[in-house]
PDB file of N, CA and C in Angstrom:
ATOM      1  N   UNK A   1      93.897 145.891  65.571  1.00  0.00           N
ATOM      2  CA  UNK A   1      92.571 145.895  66.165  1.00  0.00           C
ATOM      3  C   UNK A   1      91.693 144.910  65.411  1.00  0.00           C
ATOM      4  N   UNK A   2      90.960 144.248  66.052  1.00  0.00           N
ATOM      5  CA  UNK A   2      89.804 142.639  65.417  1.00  0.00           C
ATOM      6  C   UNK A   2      88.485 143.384  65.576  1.00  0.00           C
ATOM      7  N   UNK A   3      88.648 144.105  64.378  1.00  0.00           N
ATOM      8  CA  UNK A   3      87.151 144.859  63.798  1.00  0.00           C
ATOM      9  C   UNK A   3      85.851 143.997  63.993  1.00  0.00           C
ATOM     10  N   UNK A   4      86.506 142.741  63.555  1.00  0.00           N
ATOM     11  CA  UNK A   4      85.282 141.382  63.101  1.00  0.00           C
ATOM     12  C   UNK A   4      85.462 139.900  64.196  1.00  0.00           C
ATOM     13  N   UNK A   5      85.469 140.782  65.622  1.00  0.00           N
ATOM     14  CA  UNK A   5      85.290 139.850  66.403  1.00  0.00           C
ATOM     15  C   UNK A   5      83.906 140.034  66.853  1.00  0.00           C
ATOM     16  N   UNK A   6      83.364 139.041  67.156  1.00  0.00           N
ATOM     17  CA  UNK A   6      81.904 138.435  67.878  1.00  0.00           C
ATOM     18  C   UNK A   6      81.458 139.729  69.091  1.00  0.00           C
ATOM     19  N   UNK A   7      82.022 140.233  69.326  1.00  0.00           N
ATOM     20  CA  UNK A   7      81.939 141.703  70.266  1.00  0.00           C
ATOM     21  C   UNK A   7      81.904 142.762  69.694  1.00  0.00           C
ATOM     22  N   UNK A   8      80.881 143.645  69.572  1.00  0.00           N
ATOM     23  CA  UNK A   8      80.637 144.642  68.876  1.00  0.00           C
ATOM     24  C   UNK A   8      80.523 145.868  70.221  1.00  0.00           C
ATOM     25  N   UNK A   9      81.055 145.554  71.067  1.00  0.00           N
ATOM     26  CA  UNK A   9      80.852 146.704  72.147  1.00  0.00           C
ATOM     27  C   UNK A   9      81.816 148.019  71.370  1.00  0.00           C
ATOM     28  N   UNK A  10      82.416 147.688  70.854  1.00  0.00           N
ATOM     29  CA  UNK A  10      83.569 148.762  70.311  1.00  0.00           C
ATOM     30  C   UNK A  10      83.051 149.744  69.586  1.00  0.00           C
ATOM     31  N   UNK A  11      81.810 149.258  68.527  1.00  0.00           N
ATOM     32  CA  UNK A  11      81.248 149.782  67.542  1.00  0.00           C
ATOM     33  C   UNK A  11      80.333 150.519  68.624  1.00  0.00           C
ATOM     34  N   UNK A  12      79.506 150.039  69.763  1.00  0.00           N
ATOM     35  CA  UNK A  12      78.664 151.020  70.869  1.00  0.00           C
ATOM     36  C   UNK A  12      79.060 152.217  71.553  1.00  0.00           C
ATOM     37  N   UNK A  13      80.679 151.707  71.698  1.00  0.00           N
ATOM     38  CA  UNK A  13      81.408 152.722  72.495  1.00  0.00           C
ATOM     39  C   UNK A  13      81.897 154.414  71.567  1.00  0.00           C
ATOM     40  N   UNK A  14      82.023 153.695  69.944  1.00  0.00           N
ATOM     41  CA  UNK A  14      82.383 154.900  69.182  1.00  0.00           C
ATOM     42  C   UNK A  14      80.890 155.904  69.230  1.00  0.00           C
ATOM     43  N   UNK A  15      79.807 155.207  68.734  1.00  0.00           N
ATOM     44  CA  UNK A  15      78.534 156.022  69.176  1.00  0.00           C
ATOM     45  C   UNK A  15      78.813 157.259  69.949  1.00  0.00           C
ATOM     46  N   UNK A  16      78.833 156.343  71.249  1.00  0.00           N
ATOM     47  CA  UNK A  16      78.721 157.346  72.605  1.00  0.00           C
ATOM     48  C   UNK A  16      79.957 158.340  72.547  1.00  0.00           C
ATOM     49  N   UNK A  17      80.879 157.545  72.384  1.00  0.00           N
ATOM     50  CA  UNK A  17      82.175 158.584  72.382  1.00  0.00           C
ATOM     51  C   UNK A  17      81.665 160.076  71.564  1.00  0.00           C
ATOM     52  N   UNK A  18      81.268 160.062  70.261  1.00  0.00           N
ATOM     53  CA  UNK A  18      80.883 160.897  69.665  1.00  0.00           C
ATOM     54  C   UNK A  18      79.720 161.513  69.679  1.00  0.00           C
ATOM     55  N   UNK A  19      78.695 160.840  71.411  1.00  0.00           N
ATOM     56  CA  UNK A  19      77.858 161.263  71.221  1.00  0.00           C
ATOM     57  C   UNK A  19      76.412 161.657  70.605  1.00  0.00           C
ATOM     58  N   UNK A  20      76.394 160.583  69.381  1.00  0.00           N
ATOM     59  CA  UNK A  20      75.575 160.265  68.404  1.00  0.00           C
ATOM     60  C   UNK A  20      74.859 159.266  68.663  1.00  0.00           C
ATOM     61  N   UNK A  21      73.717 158.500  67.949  1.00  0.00           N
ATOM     62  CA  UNK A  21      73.103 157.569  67.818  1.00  0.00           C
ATOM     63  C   UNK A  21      73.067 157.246  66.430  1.00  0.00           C
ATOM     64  N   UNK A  22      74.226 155.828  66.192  1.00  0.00           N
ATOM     65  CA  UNK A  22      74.146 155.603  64.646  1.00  0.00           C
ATOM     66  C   UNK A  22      73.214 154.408  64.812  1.00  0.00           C
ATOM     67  N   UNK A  23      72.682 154.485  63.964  1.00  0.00           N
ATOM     68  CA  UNK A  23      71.868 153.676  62.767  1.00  0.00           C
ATOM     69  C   UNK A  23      72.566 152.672  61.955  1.00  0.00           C
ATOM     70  N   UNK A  24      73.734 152.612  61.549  1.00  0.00           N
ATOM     71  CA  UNK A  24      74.497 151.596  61.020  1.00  0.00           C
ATOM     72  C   UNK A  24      76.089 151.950  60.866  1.00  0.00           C
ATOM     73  N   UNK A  25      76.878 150.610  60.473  1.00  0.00           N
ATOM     74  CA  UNK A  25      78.338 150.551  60.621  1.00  0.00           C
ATOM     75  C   UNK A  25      78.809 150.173  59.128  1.00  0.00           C
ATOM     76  N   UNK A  26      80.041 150.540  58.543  1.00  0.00           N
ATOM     77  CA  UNK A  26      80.129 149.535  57.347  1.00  0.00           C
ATOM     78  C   UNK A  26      81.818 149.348  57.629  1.00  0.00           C
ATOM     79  N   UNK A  27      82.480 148.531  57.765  1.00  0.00           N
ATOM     80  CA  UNK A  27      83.680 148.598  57.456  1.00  0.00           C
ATOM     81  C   UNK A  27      84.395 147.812  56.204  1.00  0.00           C
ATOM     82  N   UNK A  28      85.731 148.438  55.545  1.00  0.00           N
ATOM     83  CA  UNK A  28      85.773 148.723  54.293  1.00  0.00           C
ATOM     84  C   UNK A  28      87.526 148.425  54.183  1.00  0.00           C
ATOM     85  N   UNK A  29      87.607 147.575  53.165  1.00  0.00           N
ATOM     86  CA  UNK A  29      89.418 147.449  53.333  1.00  0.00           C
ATOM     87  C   UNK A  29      89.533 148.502  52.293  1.00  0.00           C
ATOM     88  N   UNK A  30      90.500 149.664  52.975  1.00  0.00           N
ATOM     89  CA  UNK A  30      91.247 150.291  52.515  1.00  0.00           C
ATOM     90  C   UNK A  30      91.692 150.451  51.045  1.00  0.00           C
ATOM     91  N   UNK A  31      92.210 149.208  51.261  1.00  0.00           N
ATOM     92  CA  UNK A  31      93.051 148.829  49.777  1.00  0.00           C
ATOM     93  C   UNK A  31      91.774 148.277  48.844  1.00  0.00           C
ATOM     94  N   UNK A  32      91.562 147.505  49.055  1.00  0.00           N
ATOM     95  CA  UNK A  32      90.865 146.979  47.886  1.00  0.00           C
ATOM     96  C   UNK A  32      89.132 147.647  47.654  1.00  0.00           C
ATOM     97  N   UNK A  33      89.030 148.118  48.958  1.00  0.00           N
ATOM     98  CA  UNK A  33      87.018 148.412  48.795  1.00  0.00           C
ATOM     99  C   UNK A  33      86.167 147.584  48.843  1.00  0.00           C
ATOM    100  N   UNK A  34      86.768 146.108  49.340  1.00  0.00           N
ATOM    101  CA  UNK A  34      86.003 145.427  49.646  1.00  0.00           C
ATOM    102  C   UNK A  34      85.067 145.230  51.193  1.00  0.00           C
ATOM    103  N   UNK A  35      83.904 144.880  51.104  1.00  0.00           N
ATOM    104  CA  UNK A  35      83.230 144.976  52.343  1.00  0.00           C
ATOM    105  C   UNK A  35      83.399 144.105  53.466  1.00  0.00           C
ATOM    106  N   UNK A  36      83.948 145.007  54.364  1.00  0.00           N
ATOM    107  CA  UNK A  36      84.475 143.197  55.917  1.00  0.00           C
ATOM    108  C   UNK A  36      83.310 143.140  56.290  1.00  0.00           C
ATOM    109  N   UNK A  37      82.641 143.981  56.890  1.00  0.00           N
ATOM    110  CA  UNK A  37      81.453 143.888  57.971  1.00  0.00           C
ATOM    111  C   UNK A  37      80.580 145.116  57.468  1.00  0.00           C
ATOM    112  N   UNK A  38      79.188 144.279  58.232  1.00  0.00           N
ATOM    113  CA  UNK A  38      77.949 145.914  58.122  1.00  0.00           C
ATOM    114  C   UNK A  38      77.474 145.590  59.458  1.00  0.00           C
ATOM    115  N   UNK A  39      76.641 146.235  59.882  1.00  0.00           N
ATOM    116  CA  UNK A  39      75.485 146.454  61.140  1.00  0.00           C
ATOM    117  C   UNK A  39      74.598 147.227  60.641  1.00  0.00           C
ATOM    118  N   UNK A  40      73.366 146.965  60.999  1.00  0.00           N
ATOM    119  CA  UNK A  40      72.397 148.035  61.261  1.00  0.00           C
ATOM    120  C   UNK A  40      71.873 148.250  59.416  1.00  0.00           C
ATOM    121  N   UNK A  41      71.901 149.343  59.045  1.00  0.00           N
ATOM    122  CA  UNK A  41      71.158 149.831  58.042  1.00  0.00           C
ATOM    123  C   UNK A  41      72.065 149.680  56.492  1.00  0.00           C
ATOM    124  N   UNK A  42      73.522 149.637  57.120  1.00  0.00           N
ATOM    125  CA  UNK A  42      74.547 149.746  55.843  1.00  0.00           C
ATOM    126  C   UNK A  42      74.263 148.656  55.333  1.00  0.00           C
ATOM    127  N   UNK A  43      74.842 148.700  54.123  1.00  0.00           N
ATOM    128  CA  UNK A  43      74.403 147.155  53.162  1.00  0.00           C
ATOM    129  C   UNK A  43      75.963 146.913  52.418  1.00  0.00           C
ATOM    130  N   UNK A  44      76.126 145.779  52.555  1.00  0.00           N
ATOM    131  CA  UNK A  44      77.650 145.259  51.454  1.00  0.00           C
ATOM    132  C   UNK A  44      77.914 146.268  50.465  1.00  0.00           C
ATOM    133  N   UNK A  45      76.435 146.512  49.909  1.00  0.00           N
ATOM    134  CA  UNK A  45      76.649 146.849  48.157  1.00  0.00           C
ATOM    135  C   UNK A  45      76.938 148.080  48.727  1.00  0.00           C
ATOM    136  N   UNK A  46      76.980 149.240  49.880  1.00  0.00           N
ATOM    137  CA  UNK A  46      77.662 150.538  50.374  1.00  0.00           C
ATOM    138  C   UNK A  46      78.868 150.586  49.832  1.00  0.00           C
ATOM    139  N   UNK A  47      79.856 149.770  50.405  1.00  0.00           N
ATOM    140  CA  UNK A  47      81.372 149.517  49.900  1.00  0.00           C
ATOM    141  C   UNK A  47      81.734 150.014  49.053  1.00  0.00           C
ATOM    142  N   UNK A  48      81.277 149.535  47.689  1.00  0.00           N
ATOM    143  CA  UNK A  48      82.053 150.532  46.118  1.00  0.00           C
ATOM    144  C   UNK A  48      81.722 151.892  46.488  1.00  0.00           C
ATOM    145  N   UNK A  49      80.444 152.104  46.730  1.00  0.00           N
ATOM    146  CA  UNK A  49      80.312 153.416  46.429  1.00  0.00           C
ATOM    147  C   UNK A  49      81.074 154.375  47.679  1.00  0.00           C
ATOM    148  N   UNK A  50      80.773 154.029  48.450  1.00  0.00           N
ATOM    149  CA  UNK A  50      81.953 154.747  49.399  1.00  0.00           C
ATOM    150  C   UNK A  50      83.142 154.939  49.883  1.00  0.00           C
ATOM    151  N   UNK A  51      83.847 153.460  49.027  1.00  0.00           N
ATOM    152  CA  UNK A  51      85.316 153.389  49.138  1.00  0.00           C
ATOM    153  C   UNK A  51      85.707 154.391  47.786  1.00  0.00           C
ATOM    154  N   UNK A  52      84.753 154.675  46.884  1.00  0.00           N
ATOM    155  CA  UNK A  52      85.271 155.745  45.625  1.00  0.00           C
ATOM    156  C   UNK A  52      84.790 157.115  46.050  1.00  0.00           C
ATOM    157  N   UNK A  53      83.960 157.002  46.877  1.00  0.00           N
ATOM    158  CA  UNK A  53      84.075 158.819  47.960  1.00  0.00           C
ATOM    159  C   UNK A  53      84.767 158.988  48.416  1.00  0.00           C
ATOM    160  N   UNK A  54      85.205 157.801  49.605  1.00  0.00           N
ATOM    161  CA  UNK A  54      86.409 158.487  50.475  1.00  0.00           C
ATOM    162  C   UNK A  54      87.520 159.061  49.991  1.00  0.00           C
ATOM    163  N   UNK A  55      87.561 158.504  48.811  1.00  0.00           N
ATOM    164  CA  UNK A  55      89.758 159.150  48.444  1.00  0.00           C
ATOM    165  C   UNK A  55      89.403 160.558  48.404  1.00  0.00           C
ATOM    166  N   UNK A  56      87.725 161.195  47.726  1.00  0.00           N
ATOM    167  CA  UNK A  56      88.131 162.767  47.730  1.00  0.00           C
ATOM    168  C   UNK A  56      87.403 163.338  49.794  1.00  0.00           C
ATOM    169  N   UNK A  57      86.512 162.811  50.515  1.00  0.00           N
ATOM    170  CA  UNK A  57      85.828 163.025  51.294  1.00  0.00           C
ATOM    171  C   UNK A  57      86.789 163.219  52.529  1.00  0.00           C
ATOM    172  N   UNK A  58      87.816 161.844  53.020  1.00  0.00           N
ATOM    173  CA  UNK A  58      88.484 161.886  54.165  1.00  0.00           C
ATOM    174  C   UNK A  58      89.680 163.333  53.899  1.00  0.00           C
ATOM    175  N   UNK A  59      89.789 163.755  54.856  1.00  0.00           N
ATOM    176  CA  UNK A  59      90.643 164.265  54.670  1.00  0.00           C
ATOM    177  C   UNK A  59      92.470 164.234  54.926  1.00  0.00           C
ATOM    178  N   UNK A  60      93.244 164.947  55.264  1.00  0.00           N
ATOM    179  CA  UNK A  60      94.477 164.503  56.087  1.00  0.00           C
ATOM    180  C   UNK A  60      94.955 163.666  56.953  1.00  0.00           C
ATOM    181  N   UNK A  61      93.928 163.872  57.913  1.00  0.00           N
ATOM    182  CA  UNK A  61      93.568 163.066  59.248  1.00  0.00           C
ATOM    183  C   UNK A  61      93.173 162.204  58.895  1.00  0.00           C
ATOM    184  N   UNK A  62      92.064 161.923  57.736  1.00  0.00           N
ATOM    185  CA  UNK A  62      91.776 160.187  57.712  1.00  0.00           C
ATOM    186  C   UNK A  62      90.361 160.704  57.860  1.00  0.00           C
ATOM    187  N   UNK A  63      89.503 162.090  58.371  1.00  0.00           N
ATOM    188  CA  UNK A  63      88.580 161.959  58.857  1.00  0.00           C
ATOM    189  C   UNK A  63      87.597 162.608  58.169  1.00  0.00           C
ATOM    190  N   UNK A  64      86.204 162.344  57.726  1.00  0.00           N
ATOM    191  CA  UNK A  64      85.130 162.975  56.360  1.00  0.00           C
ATOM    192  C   UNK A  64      83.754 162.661  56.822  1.00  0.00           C
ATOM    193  N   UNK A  65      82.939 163.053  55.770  1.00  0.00           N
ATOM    194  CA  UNK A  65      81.469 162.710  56.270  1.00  0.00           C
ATOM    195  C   UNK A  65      81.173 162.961  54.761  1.00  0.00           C
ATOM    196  N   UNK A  66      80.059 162.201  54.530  1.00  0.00           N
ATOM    197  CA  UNK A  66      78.815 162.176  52.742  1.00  0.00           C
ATOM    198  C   UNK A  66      77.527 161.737  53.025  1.00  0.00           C
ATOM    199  N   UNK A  67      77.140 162.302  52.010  1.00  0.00           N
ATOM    200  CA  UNK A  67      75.656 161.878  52.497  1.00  0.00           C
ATOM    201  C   UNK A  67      75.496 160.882  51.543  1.00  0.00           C
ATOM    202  N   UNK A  68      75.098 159.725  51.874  1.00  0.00           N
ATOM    203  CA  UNK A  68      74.427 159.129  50.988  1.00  0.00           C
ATOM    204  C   UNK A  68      72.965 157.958  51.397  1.00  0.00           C
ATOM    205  N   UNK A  69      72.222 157.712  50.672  1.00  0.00           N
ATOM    206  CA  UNK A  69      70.783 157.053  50.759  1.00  0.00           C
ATOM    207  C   UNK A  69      70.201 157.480  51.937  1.00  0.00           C
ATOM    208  N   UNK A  70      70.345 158.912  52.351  1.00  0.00           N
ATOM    209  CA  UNK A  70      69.260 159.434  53.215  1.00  0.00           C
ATOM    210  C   UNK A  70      70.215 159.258  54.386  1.00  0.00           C
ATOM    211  N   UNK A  71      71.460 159.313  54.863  1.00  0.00           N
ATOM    212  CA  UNK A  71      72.131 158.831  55.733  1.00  0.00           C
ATOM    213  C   UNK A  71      73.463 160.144  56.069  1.00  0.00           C
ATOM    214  N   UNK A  72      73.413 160.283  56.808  1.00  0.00           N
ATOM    215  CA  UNK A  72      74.812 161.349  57.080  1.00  0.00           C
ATOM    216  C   UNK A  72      75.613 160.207  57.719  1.00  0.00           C
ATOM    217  N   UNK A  73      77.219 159.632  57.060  1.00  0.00           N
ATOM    218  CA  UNK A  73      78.266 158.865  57.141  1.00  0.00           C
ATOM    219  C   UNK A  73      79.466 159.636  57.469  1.00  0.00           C
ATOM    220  N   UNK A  74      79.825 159.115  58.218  1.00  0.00           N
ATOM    221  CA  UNK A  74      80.924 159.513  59.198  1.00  0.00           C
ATOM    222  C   UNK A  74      81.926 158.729  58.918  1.00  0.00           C
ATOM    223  N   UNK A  75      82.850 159.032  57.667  1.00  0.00           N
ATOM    224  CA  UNK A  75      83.952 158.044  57.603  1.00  0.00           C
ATOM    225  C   UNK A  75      85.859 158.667  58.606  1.00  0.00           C
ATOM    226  N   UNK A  76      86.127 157.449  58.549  1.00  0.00           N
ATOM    227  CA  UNK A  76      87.517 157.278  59.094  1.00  0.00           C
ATOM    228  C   UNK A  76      88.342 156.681  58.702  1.00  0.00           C
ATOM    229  N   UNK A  77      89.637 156.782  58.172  1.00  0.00           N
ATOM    230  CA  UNK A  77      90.387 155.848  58.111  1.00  0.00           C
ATOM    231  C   UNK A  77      91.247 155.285  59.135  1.00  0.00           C
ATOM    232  N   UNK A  78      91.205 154.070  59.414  1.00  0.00           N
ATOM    233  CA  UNK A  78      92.067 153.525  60.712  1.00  0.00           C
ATOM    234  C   UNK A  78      92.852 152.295  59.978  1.00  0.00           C
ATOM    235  N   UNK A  79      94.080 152.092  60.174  1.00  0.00           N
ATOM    236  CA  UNK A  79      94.819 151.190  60.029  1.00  0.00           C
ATOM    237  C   UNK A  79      94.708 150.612  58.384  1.00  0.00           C
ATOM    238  N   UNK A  80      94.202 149.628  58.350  1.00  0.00           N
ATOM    239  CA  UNK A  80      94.329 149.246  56.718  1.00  0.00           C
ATOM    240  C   UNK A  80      92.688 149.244  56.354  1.00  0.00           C
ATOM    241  N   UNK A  81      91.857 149.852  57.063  1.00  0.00           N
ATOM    242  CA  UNK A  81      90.112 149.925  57.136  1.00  0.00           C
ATOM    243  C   UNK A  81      89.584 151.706  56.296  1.00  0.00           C
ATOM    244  N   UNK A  82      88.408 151.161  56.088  1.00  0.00           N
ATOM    245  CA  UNK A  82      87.630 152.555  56.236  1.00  0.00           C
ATOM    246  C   UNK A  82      86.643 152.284  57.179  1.00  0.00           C
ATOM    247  N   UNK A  83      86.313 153.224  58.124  1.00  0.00           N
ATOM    248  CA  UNK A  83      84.709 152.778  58.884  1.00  0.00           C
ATOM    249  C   UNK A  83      84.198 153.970  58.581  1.00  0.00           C
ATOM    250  N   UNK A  84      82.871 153.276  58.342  1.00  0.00           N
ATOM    251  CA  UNK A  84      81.964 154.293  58.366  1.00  0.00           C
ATOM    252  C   UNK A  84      80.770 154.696  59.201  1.00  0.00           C
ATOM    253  N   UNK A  85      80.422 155.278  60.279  1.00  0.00           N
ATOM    254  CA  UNK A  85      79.131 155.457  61.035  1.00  0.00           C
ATOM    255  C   UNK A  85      78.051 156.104  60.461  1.00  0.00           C
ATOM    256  N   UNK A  86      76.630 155.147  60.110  1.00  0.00           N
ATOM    257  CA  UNK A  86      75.951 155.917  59.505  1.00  0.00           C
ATOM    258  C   UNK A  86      74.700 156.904  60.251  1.00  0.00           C
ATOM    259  N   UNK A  87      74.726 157.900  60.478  1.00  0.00           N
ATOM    260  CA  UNK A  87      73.790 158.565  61.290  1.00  0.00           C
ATOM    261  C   UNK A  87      72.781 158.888  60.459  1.00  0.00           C
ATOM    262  N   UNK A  88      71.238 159.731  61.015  1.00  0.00           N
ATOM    263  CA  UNK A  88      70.277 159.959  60.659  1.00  0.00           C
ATOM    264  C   UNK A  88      70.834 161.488  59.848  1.00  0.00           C
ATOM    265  N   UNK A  89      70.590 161.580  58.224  1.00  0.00           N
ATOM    266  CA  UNK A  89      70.747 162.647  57.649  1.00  0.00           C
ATOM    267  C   UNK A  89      70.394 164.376  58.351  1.00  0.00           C
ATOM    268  N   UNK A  90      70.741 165.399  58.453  1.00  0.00           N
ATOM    269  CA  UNK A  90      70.127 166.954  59.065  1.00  0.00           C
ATOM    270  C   UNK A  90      70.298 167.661  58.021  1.00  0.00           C
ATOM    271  N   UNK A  91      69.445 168.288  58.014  1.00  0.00           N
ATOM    272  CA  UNK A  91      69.145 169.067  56.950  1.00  0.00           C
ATOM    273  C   UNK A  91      70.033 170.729  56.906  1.00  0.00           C
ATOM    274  N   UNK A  92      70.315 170.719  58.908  1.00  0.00           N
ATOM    275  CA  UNK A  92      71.741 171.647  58.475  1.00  0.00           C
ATOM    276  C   UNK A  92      72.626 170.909  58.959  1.00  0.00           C
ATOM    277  N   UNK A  93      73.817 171.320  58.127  1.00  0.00           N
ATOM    278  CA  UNK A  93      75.650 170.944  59.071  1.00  0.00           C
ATOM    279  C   UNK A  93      76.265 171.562  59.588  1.00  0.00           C
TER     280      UNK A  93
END
């Protein structure tokens, strides 16, 4: 899958799929924690800190959520990536 093609409809469609309205995207190589892409509110410098959450956050499936900088993140692991959707923080879960 071409995470970092010029078409971001993919990143619109996960939104809706889930029903949410994110606020920002970060995607994240797997292996190394380095930052491919952001949208919206995520920032490069996200990357470290959330590629060293995910190993305890995702779970079996690949699939987790953290809060961080005021943000409820919706991570995934897919293929050799982490993505992360960042939604508006709630105060319940």
């Amino acid at each position: 899958m071409d995470y970092t093609s010029s078409s971001y409809s993919w990143f619109d469609k996960i939104s809706s799929a889930l029903n949410l309205r994110a606020s920002g995207f970060i995607l994240i190589d797997s292996k190394t924690g380095l930052c491919l892409d952001v949208r919206g509110i995520a920032r490069k410098e996200d990357a470290a800190r959330l590629f060293t959450v995910s190993k305890e956050a995702l779970d079996e499936s690949g699939n987790g959520v953290v809060e961080f900088r005021k943000s409820r993140i919706l991570l995934r692991r897919e293929h050799n990536c982490v993505i992360g959707l960042y939604t508006e923080a709630s105060s319940s879960s």
